[in-house]
Protein backbone atom coordinates (compact mmCIF):
# COMPACT_ATOMS: atom_id res chain seq x y z
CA UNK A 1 8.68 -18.59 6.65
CA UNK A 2 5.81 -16.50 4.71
CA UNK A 3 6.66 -18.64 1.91
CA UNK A 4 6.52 -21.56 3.60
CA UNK A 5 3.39 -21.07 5.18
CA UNK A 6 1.56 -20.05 2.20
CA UNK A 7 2.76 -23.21 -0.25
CA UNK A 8 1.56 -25.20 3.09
CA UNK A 9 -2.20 -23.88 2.03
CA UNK A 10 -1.57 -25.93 -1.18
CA UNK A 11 -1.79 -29.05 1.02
CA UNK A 12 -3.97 -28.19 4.19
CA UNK A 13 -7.12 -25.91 4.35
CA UNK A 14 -6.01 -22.23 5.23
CA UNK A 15 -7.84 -22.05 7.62
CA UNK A 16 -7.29 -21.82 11.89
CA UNK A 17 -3.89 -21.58 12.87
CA UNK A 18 -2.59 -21.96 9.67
CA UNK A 19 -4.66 -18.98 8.28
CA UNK A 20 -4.04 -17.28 11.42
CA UNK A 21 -0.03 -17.71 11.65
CA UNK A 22 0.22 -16.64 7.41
CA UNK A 23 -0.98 -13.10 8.70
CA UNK A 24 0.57 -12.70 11.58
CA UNK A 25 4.02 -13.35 9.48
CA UNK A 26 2.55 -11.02 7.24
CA UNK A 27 2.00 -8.19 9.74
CA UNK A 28 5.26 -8.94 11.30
CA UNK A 29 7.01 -8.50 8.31
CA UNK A 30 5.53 -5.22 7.09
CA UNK A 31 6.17 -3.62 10.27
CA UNK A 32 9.29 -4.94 9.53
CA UNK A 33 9.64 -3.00 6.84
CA UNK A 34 7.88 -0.04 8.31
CA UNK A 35 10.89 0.08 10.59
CA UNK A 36 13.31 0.40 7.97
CA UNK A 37 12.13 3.28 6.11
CA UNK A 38 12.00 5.38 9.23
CA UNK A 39 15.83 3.98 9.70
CA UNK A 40 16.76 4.91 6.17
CA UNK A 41 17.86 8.33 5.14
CA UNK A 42 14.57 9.68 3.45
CA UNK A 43 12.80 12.75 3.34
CA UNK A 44 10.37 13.11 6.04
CA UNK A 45 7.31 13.27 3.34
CA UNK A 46 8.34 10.48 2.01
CA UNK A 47 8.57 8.36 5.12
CA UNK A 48 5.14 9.58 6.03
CA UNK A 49 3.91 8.19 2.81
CA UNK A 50 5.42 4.65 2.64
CA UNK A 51 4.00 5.08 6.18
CA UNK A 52 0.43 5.28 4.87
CA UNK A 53 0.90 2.52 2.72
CA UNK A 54 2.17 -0.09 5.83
CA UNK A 55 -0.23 0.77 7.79
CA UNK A 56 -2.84 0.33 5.01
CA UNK A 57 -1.34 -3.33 4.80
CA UNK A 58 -1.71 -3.98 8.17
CA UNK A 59 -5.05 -2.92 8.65
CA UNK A 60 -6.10 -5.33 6.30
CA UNK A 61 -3.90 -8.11 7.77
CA UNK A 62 -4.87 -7.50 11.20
CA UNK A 63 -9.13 -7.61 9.59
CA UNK A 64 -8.04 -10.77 8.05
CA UNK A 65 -6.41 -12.46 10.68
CA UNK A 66 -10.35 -11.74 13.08
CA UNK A 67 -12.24 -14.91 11.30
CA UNK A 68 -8.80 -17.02 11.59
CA UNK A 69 -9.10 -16.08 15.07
CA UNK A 70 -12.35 -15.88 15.94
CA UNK A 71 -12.32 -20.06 15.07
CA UNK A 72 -9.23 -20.61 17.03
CA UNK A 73 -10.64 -18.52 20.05
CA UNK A 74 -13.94 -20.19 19.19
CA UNK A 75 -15.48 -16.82 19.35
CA UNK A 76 -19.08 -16.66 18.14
CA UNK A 77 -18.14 -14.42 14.93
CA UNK A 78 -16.73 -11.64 13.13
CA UNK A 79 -16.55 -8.78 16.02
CA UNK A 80 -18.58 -5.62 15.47
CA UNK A 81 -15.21 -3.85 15.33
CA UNK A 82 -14.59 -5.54 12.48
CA UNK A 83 -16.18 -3.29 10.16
CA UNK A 84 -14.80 -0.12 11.52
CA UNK A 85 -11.35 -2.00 10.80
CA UNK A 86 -12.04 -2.49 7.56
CA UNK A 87 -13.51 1.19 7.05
CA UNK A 88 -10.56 2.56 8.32
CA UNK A 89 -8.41 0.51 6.00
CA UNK A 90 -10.31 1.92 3.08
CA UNK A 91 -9.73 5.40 4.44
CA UNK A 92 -6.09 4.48 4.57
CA UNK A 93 -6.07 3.50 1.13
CA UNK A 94 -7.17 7.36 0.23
CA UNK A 95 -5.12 8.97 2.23
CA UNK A 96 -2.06 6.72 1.04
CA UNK A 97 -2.67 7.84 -2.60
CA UNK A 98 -2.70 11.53 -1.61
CA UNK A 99 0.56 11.07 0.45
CA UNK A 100 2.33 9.40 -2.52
CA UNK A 101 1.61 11.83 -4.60
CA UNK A 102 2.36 14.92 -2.81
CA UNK A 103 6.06 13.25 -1.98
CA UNK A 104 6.54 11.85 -5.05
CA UNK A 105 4.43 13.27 -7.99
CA UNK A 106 3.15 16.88 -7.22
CA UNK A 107 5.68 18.12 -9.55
CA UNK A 108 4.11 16.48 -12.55
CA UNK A 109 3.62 18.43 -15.35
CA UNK A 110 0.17 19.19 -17.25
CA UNK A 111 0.60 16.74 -20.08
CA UNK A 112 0.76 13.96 -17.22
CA UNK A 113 -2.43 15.44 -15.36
CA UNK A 114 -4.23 15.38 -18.89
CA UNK A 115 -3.36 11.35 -19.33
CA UNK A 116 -4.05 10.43 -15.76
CA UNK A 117 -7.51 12.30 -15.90
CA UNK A 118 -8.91 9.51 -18.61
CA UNK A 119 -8.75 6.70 -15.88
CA UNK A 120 -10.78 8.73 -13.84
CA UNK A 121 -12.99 9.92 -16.33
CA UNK A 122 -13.17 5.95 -17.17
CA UNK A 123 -14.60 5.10 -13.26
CA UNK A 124 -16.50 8.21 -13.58
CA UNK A 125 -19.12 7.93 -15.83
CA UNK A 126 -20.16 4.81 -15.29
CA UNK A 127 -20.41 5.85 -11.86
CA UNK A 128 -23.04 8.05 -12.89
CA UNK A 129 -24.77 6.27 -15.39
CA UNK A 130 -24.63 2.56 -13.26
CA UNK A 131 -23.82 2.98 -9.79
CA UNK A 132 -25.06 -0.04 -8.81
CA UNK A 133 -23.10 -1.98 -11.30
CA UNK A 134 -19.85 0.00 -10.70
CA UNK A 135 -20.08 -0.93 -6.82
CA UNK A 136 -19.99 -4.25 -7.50
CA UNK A 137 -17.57 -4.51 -10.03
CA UNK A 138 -14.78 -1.90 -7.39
CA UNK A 139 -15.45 -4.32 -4.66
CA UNK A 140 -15.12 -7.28 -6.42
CA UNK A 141 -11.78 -6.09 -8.04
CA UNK A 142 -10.43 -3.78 -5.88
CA UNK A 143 -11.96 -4.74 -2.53
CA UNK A 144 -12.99 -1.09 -1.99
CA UNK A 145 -16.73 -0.67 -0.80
CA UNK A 146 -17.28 3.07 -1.72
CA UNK A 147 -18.60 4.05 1.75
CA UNK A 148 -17.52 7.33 1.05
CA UNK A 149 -18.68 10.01 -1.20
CA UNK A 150 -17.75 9.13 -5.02
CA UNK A 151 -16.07 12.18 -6.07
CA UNK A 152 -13.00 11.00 -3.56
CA UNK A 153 -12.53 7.92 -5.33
CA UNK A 154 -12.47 9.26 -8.65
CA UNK A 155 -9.78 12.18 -7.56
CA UNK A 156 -7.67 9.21 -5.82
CA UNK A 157 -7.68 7.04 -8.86
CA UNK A 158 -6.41 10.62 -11.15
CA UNK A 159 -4.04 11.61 -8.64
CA UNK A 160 -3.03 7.86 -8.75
CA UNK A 161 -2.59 7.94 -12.51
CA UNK A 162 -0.15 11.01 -12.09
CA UNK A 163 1.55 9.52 -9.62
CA UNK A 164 2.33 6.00 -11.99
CA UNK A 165 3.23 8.20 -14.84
CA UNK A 166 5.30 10.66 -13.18
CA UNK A 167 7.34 8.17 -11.52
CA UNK A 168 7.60 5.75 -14.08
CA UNK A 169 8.63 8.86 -16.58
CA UNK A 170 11.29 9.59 -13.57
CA UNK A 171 13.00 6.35 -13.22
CA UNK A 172 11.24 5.93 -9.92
CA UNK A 173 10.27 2.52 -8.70
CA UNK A 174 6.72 4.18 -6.93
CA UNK A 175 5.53 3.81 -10.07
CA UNK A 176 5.78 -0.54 -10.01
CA UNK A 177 4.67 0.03 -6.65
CA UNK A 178 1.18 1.87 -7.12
CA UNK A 179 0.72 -0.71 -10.12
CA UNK A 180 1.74 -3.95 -7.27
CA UNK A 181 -0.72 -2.17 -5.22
CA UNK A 182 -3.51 -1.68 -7.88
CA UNK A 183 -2.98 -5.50 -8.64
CA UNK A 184 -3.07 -7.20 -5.19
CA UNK A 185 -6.64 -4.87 -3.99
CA UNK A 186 -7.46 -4.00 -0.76
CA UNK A 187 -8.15 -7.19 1.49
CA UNK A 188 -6.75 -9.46 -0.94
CA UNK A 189 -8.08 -12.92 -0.63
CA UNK A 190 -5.05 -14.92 -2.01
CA UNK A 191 -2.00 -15.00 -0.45
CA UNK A 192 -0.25 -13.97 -3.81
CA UNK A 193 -1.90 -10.60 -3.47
CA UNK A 194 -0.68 -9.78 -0.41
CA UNK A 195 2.91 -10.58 -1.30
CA UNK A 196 1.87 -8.34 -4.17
CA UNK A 197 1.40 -5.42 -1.52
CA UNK A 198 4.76 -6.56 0.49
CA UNK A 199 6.69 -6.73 -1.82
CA UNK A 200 5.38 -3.38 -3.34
CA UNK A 201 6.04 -1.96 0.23
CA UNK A 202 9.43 -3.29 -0.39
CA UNK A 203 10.04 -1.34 -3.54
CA UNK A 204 9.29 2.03 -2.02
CA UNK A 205 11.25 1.19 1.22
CA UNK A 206 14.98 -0.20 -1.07
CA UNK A 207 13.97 1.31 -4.58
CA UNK A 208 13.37 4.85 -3.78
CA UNK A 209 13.58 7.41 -6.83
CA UNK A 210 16.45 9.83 -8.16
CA UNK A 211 14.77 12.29 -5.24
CA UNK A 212 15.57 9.84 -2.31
CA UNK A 213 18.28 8.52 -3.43
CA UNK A 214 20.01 11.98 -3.62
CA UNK A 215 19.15 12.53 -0.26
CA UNK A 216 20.99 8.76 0.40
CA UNK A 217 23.98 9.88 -1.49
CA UNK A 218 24.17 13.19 0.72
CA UNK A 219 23.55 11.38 3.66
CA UNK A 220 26.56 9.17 3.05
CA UNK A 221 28.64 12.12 2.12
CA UNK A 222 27.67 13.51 5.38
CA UNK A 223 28.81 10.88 7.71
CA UNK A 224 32.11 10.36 5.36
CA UNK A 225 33.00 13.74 5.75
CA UNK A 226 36.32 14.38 8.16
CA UNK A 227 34.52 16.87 10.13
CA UNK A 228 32.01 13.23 11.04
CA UNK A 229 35.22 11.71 11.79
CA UNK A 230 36.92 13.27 14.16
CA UNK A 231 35.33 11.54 16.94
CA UNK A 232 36.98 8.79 15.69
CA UNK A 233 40.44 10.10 14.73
């Protein structure tokens, strides 16, 4: 029905209900999601983390879907609130990259912490020298607006970079994820880049790493064991 919807822009104006109804699907289906990894036998950390990253997505669903309504409605504009939404969803994006980390990456050895710091260096220093410049260039390709202090972005983009590498390194399919994220931005403006972000949301949900899936294989030992069964017997 996402689908659907979206190939449906090709023809009509997204715009109205049309815009409208593409992100309620889309917050309906990450919460969706959202559901399942709480459902799924995961560590806790983990959850918490893939938690971050859903609600991230539907922040920036629910800021999309205010103009969409605001026309239906026929409200006068963009609510005041709407800022604060979007604020938050940037704040979200932070605290998502710090949560995947820590459940997936804090493990990573120096060599990996050495590699992932030139990224960071990279938005660094021109940070420094061009600030003006840099701002527009992160908003206009990630959708971030820097409203916080710099120094935070820069340690969420290294501590990104160890989390790719690590994971990738580990057979882990966080790593695709973080790079699906990177690609579809916060508040995408296509539809593409927000399946981008579902279906990275997907990946960490049904594609955890050789951690999770250890716990999965326990899990299922667990409840196969006779002592499970004797309920049952």
């Amino acid at each position: 029905m996402l689908l659907l919807v979206s190939l449906l822009g090709l023809i009509i104006p997204t715009a109205g209900w049309l815009a409208l109804s593409f992100q309620l699907l889309l917050g309906i289906a990450i919460l969706v999601l959202l559901r399942q990894v709480w459902m799924r036998p995961l560590s806790t950390e983990f959850k918490i983390a893939v938690s971050c990253v859903a609600l991230t997505l539907l922040v920036t669903s629910l800021f999309h879907s205010l103009d969409p309504a605001a026309a239906v409605l026929g409200w006068p504009g963009l609510p005041v609130s709407g800022g604060l939404l979007f604020n938050a969803g940037e704040l979200l994006v932070l605290v998502s990259v710090v949560a995947l980390w820590w459940s997936t990456a804090r493990r990573a050895q120096w060599k990996i912490w050495l590699v992932a710091a030139l990224p960071a260096l990279a938005f660094a220093v021109p940070r420094l020298l061009a600030p003006a410049m840099t701002g527009i260039m992160t908003i206009w390709s990630t959708g971030l607006t820097l409203y916080l202090p710099w120094p935070i972005y820069v340690g969420a983009v290294w501590l990104a970079g160890v989390t790719l590498l690590y994971t990738l390194r580990q057979g882990d399919a966080t790593g695709w994820a973080v790079i699906l994220l990177a690609a579809g931005g916060f508040a995408p403006q296509l539809s593409i880049q927000a399946f981008l972000g579902l279906i990275a949301l997907w990946l960490l949900v049904f594609a955890a790493g050789p951690r999770e899936q250890a716990i999965q294989v326990e899990a299922g030992s667990r409840s196969n064991s006779p002592a499970s069964q004797v309920g049952y017997s």
